[in-house]
Protein backbone atom coordinates (compact mmCIF):
# COMPACT_ATOMS: atom_id res chain seq x y z
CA UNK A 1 0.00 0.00 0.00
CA UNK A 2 1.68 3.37 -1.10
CA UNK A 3 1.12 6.13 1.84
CA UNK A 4 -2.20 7.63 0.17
CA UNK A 5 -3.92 4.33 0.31
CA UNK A 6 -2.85 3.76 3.95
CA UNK A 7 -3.95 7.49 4.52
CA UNK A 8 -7.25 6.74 2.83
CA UNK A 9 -7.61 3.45 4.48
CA UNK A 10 -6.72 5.19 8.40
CA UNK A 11 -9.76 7.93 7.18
CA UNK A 12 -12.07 5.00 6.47
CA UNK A 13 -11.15 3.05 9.37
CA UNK A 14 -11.55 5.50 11.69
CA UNK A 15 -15.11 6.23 10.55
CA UNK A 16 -16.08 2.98 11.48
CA UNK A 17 -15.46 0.64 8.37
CA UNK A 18 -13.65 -2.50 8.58
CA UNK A 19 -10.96 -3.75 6.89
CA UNK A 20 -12.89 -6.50 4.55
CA UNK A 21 -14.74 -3.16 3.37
CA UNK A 22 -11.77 -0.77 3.21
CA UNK A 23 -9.87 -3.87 1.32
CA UNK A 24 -12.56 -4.11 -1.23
CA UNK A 25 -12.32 -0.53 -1.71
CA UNK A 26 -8.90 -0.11 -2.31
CA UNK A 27 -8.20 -3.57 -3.89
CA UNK A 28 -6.49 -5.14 -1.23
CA UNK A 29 -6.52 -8.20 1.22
CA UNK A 30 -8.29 -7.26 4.72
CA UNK A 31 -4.90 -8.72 6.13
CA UNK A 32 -2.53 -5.97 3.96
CA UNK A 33 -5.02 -3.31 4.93
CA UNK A 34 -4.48 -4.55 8.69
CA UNK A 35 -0.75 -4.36 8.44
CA UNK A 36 -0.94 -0.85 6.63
CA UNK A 37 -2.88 0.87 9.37
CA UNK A 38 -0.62 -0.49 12.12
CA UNK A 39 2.46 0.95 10.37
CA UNK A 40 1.19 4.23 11.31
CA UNK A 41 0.17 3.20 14.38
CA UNK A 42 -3.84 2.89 13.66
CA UNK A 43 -5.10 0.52 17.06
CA UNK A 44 -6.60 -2.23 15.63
CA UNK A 45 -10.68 -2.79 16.85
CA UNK A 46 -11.25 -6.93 17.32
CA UNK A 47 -13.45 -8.32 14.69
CA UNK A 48 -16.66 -8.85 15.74
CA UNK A 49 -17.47 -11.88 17.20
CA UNK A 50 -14.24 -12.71 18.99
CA UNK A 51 -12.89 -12.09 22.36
CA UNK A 52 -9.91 -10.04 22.61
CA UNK A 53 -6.64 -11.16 23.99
């Protein structure tokens, strides 16, 4: 992800969409979009569903 897309993708993110729907978006794997946001330090919300550790 080039630093627009992870800029676009921290936006979206932080409105409330997850990363399945931010991947789709952008054209990228829910897991790539994961590791983009954390590069810049984005917490990551647990999926919904699962327990946190």
């Amino acid at each position: 992800m080039s630093d627009t897309e992870i800029t676009t993708a921290a936006a979206l993110y932080s409105d409330g969409h997850s990363a399945a729907t931010i991947g789709r978006r952008l054209g990228f794997d829910p897991q790539t979009v994961i590791k983009g946001l954390r590069s810049v330090g984005v917490p990551i919300r647990p999926r919904p569903g699962r327990t946190p550790r």
